[in-house]
Protein backbone atom coordinates (compact mmCIF):
# COMPACT_ATOMS: atom_id res chain seq x y z
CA UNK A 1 -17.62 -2.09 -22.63
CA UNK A 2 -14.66 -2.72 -25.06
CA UNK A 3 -12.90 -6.19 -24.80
CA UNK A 4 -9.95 -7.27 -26.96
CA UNK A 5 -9.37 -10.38 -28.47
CA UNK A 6 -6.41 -12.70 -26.44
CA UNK A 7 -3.35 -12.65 -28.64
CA UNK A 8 -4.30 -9.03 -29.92
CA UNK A 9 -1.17 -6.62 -30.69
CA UNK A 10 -2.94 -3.77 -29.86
CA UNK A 11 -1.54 -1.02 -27.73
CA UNK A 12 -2.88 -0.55 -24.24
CA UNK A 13 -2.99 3.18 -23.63
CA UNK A 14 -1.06 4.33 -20.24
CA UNK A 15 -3.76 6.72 -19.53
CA UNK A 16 -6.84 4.35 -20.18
CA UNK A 17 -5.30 1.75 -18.59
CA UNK A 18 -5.13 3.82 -15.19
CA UNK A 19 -8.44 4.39 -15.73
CA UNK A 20 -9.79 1.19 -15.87
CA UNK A 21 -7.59 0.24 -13.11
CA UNK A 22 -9.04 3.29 -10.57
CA UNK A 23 -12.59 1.35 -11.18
CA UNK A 24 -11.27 -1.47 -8.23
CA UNK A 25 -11.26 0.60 -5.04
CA UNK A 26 -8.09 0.02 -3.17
CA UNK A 27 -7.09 0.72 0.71
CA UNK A 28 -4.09 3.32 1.32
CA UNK A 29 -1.03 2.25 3.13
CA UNK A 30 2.16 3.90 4.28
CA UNK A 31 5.46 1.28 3.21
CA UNK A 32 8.74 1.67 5.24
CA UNK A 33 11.96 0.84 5.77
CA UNK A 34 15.12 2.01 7.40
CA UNK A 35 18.34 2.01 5.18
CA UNK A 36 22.16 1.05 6.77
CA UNK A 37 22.34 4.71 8.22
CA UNK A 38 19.35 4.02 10.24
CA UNK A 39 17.64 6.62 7.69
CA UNK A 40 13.70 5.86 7.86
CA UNK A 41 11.83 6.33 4.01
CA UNK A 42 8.31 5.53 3.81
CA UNK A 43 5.78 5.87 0.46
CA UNK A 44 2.09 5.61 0.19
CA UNK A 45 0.83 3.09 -1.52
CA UNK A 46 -2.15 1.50 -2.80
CA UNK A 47 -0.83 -1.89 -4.89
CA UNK A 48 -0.68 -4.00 -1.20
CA UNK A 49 -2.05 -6.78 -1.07
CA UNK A 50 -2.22 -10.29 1.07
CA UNK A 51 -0.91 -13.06 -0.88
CA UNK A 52 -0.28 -16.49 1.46
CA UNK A 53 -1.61 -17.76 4.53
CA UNK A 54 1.15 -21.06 4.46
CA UNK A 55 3.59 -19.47 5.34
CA UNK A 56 1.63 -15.65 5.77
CA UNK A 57 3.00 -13.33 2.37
CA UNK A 58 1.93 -9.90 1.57
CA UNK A 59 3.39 -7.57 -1.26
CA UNK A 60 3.58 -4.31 -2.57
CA UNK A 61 4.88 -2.93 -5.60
CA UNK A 62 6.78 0.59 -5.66
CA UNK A 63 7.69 2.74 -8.45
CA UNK A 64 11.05 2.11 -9.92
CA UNK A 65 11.20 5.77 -10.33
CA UNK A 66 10.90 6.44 -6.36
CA UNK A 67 14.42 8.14 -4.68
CA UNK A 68 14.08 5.59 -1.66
CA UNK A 69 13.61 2.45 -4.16
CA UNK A 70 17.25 1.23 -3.78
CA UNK A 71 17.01 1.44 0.45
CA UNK A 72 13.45 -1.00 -0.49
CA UNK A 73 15.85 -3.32 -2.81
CA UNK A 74 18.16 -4.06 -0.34
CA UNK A 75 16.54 -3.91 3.25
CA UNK A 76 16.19 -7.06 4.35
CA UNK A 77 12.59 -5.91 6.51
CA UNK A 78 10.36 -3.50 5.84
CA UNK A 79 6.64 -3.07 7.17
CA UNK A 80 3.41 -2.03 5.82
CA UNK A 81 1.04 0.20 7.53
CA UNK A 82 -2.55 0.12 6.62
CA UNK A 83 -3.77 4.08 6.86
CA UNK A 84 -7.46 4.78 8.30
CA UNK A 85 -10.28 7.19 7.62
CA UNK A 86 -9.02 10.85 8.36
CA UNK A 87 -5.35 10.12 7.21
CA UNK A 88 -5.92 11.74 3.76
CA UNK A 89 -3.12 14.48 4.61
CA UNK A 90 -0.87 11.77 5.96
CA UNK A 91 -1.23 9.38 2.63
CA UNK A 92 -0.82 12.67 0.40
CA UNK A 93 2.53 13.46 2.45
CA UNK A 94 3.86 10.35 1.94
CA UNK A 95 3.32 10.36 -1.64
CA UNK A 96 4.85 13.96 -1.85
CA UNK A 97 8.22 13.85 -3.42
CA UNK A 98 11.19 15.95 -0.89
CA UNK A 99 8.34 15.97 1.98
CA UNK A 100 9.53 15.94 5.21
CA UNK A 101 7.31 13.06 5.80
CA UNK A 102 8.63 12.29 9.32
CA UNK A 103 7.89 15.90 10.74
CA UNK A 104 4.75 15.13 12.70
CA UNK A 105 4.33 11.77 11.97
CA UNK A 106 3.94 9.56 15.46
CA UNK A 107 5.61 5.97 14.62
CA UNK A 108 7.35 3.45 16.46
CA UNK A 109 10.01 1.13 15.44
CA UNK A 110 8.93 -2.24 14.30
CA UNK A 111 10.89 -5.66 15.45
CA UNK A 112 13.80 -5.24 13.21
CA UNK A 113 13.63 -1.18 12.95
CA UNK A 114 11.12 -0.23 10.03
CA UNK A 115 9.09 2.05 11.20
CA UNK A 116 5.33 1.34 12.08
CA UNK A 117 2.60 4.23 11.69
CA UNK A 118 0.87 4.60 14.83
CA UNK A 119 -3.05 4.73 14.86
CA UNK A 120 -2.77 2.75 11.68
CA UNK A 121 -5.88 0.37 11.08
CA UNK A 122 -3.30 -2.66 10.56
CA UNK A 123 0.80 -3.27 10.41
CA UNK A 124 2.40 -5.84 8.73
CA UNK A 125 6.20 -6.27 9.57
CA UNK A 126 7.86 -8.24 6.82
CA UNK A 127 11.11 -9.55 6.51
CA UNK A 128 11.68 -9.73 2.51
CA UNK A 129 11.10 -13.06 0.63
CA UNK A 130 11.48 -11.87 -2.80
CA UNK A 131 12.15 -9.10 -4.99
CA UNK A 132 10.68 -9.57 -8.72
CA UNK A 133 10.70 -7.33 -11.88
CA UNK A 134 7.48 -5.47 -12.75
CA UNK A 135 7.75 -3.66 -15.45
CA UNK A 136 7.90 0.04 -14.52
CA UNK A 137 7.70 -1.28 -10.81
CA UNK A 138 9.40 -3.04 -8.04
CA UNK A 139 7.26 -6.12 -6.25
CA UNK A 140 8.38 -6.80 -3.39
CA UNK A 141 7.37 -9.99 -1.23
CA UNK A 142 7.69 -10.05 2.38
CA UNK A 143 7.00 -13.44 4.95
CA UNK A 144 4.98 -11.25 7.62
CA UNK A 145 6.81 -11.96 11.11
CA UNK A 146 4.51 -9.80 13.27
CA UNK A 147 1.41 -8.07 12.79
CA UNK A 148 -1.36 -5.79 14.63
CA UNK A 149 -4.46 -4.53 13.63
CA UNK A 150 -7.33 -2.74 15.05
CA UNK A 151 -10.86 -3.84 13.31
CA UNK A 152 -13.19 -1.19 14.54
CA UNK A 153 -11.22 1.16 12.54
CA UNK A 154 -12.42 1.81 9.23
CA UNK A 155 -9.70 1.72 6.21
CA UNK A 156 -9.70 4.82 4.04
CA UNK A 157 -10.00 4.23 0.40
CA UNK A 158 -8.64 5.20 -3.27
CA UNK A 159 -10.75 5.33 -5.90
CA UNK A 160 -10.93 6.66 -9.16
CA UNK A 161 -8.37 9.08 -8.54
CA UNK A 162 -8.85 10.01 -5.30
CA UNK A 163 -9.48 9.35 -1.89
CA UNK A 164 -13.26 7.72 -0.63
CA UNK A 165 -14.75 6.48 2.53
CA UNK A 166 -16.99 3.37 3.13
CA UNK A 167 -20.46 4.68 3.16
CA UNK A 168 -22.53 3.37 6.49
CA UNK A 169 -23.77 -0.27 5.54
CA UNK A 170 -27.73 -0.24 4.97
CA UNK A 171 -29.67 -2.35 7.70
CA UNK A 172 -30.74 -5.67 6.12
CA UNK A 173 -34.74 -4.35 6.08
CA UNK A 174 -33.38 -1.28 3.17
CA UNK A 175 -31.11 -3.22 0.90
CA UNK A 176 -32.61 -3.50 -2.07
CA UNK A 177 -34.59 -7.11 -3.04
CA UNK A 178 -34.73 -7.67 0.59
């Protein structure tokens, strides 16, 4: 394993640094909004993460390159659905560009009208606390102002590229130095 010294001006490589990045498995979630129109967009993502408890923050960061970013920079809500094993074909819609992502999608709408994925394993719906500058990226903050979740489900995973399931735990007795 390479390290560099702190303070070193060496270049990080785009491609090498996406694939040290795909070494942390990450879950797969759906982020939506609804623009003035009442137009839905929604984009798989896999950069959400919880943030506060006091008050309860979560955020996400989206491409700046991504046709819906502007509807994301100025909705005031937007929600978060956390996808579950078996919705590999809905995750790779969602991160199609020109998809019809809605055909065939069953949603509902959240509290202030961004759009929840139904059968989701959890849904955050945020109301937007901050917007910051991430390089090549958007990060948006949301407070979470209701929630829902379903803990039996499993959460399906990205890794290395592509998408993974949790493998069946091992009983205590077959772990190994047990």
């Amino acid at each position: 394993m390479t390290a560099l010294c702190e303070g070193s001006a060496i270049e990080v490589e785009p491609s090498a640094f996406r694939l040290a990045a795909g070494c942390f498995p990450t879950g797969v979630s759906i982020v939506t909004a609804e623009d003035e129109q009442g137009e839905r967009v929604g984009v798989t993502a896999n950069s959400f993460v919880s943030v506060s408890l006091q008050p309860p923050l979560v955020s996400v960061a989206l491409a700046r390159s991504l046709a819906s970013i502007p509807v994301f920079e100025r909705a005031s809500h937007f929600a978060i659905s956390v996808l579950g094993e078996g919705d590999e074909t809905l995750a790779a819609r969602f991160a199609s560009r020109g998809a019809n992502k809605w055909s065939d999608t069953l949603w509902e709408p959240g509290l202030r009208g961004a759009p929840l994925i139904e059968g989701a394993v959890a849904t955050f719906e945020c109301e937007r606390y901050a917007l910051h500058d991430g390089g090549d990226h958007r990060i948006l903050l949301g407070r979470v102002i209701s929630l829902a979740s379903a803990p039996t489900l499993r959460p399906l995973i990205f890794h290395r590229g592509a998408f993974a399931r949790l493998a069946a735990p091992l009983p205590r007795e077959q772990r190994p130095g047990a």
